[in-house]
Protein backbone atom coordinates (compact mmCIF):
# COMPACT_ATOMS: atom_id res chain seq x y z
CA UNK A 1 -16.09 -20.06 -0.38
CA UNK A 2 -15.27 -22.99 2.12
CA UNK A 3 -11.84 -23.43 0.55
CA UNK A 4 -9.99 -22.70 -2.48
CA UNK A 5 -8.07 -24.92 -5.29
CA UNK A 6 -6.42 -23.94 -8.73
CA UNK A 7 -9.87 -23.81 -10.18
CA UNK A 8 -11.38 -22.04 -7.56
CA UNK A 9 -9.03 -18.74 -8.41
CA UNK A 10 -8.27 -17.03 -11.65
CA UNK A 11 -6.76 -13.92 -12.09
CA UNK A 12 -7.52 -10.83 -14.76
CA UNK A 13 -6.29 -8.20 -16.03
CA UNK A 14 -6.18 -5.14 -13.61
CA UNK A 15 -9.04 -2.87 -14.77
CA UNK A 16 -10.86 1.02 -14.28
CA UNK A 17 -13.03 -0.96 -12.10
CA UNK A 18 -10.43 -2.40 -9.11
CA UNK A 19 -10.26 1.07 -7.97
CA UNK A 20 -12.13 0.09 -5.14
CA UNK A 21 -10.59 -2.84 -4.59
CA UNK A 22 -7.16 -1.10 -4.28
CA UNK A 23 -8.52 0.63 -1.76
CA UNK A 24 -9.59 -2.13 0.29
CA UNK A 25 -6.20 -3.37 0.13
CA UNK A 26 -4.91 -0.33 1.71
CA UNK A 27 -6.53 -0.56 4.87
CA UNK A 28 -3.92 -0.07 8.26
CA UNK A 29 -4.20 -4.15 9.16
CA UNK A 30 -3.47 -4.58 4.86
CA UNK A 31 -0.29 -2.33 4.78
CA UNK A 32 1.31 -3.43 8.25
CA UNK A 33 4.06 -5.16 6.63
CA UNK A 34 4.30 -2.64 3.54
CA UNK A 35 5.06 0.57 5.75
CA UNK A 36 1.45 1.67 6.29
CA UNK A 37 -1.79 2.53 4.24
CA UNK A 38 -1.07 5.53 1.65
CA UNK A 39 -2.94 8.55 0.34
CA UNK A 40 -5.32 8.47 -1.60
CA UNK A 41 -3.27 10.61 -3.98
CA UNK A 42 -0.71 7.73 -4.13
CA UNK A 43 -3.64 5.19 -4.26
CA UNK A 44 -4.71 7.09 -7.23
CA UNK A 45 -1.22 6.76 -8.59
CA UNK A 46 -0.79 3.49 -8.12
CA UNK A 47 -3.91 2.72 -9.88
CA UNK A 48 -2.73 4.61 -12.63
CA UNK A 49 0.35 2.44 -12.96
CA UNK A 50 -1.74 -0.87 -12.14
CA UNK A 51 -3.98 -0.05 -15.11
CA UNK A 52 -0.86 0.32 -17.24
CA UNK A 53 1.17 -2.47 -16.64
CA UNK A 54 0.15 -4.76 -19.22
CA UNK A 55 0.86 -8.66 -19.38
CA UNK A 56 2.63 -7.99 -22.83
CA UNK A 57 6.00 -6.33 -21.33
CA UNK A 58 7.84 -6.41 -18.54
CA UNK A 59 5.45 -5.97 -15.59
CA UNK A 60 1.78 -6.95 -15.08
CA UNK A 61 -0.59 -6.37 -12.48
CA UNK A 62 -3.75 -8.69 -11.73
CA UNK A 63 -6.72 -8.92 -9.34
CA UNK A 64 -7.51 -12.20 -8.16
CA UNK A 65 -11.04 -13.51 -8.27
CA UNK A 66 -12.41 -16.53 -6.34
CA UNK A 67 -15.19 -18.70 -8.13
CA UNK A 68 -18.02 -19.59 -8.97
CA UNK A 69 -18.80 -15.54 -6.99
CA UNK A 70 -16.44 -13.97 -9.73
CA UNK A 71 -15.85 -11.99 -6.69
CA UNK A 72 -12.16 -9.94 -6.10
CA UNK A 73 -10.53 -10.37 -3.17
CA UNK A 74 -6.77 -9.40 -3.90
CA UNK A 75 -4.37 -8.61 -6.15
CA UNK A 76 -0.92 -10.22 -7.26
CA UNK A 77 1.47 -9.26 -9.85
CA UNK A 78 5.14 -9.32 -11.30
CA UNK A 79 7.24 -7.01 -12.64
CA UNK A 80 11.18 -6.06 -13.04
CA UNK A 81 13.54 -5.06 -10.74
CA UNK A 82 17.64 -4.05 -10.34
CA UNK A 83 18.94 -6.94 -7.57
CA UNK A 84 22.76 -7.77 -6.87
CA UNK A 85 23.58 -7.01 -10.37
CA UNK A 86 20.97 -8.44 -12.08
CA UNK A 87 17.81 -7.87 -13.78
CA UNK A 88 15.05 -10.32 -12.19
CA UNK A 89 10.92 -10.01 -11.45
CA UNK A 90 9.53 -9.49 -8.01
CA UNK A 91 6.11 -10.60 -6.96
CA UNK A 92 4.00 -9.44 -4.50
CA UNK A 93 0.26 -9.71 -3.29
CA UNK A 94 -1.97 -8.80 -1.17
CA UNK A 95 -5.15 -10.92 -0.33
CA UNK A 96 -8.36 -9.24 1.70
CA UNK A 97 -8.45 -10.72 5.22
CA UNK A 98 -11.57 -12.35 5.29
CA UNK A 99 -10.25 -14.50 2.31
CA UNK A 100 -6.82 -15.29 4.16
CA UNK A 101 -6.01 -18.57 5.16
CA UNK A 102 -7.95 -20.48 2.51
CA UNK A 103 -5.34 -21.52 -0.48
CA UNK A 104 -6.39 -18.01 -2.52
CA UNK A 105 -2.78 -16.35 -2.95
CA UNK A 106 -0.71 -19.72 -3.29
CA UNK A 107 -3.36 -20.40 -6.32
CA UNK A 108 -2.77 -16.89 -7.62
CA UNK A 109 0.90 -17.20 -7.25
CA UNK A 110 1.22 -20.29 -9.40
CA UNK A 111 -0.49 -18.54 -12.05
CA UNK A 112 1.77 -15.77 -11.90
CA UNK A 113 5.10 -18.32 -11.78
CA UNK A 114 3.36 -19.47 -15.41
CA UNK A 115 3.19 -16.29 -16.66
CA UNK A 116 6.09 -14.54 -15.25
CA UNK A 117 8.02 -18.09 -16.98
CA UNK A 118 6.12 -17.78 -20.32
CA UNK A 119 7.30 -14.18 -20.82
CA UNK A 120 11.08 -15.90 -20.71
CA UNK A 121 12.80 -12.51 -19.97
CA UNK A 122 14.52 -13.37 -16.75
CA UNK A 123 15.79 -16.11 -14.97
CA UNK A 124 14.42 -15.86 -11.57
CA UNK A 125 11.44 -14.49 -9.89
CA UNK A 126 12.05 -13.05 -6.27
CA UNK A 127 9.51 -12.16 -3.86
CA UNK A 128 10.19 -10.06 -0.44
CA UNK A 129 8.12 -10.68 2.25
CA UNK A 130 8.93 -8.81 5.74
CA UNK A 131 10.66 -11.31 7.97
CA UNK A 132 7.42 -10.38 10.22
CA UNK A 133 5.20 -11.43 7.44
CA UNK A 134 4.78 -15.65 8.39
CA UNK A 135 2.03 -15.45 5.94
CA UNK A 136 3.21 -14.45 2.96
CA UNK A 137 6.92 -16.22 3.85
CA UNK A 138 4.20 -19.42 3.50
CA UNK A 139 3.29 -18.96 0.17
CA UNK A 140 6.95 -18.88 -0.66
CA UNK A 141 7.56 -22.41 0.59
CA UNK A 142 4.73 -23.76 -0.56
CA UNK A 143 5.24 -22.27 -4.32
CA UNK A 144 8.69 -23.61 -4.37
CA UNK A 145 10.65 -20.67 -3.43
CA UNK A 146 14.09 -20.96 -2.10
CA UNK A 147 15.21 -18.79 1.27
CA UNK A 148 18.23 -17.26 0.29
CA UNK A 149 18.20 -15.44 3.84
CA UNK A 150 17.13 -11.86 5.46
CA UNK A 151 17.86 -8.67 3.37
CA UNK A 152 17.28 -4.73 3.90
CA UNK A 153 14.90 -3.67 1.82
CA UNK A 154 13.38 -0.22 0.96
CA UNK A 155 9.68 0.03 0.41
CA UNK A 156 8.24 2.31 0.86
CA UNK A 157 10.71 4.89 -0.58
CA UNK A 158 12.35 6.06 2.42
CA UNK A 159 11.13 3.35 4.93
CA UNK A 160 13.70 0.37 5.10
CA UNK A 161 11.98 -3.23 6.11
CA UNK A 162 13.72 -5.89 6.90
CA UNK A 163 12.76 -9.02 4.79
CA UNK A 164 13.19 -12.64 3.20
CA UNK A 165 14.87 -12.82 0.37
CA UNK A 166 12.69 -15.82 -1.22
CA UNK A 167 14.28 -16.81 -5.27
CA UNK A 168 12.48 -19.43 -7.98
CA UNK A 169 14.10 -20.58 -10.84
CA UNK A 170 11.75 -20.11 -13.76
């Protein structure tokens, strides 16, 4: 894939199969910003909640696939979260690096903005990106984001980052 539009990306359901994909995305050069790669224990785990978090409720979990190759290269998701009082959705991704650079998670993160607004369960949409992270503090600008400035944040459990606060108004 030379480069990517809308149509180019899609993403699906997250399924038994992404396993491997999941642990792709854990690689060191992946998980730099996100406190490191985990065990495969926890991979396990998170698969486990991946597989369960269904675009019917509050949270859903995709992997993205480039076309006409069908082929997944990331993952991208929403789901809810506790923040200065309020209940809003987070989104995150993760895209594989030979796929970075070409369009792939700013598609995938305008179809999560549509589905995160069709569910109509919250008024904004935050994403976190580690102040470090130029990449990923990208896609917030270019999906419309607003900076509302550098935060503390803890993710891992126990590991404190320091990030961008990045808020859309669904």
């Amino acid at each position: 894939m030379a480069g990517s539009s809308a149509s180019d990306v899609v993403i699906e359901p997250w399924g038994e199969g992404d396993l491997e994909l999941l642990r792709r995305i854990n690689a060191p050069e992946m998980m730099e910003h996100l406190g490191g790669p985990e065990s495969e224990e926890k991979v396990l785990d998170r698969h486990r909640r991946y597989l369960e978090a269904r675009d019917l409720g509050p949270e859903a979990m995709f992997r993205i696939v480039v076309l006409p190759e069908r082929e997944a290269v990331g993952n991208i998701g929403y789901w809810e979260r506790e923040w200065r009082g309020e209940t809003v959705y987070e989104t995150g991704w993760c895209i594989l690096p030979e796929f970075s650079g070409r369009g792939v998670a700013t598609a995938a993160g305008r179809l999560v903005v549509e589905r995160a607004r069709a569910r109509r369960r919250h008024r904004y949409l935050h994403a976190y990106p580690s102040v470090d992270h130029p990449a990923s503090n990208a896609i917030c600008r270019k999906l419309g984001f607003t900076l509302l400035g550098a935060c503390d944040f803890e993710y891992p459990p126990g590991h404190l980052m320091r990030c961008n606060d990045w808020r859309l108004e669904l």
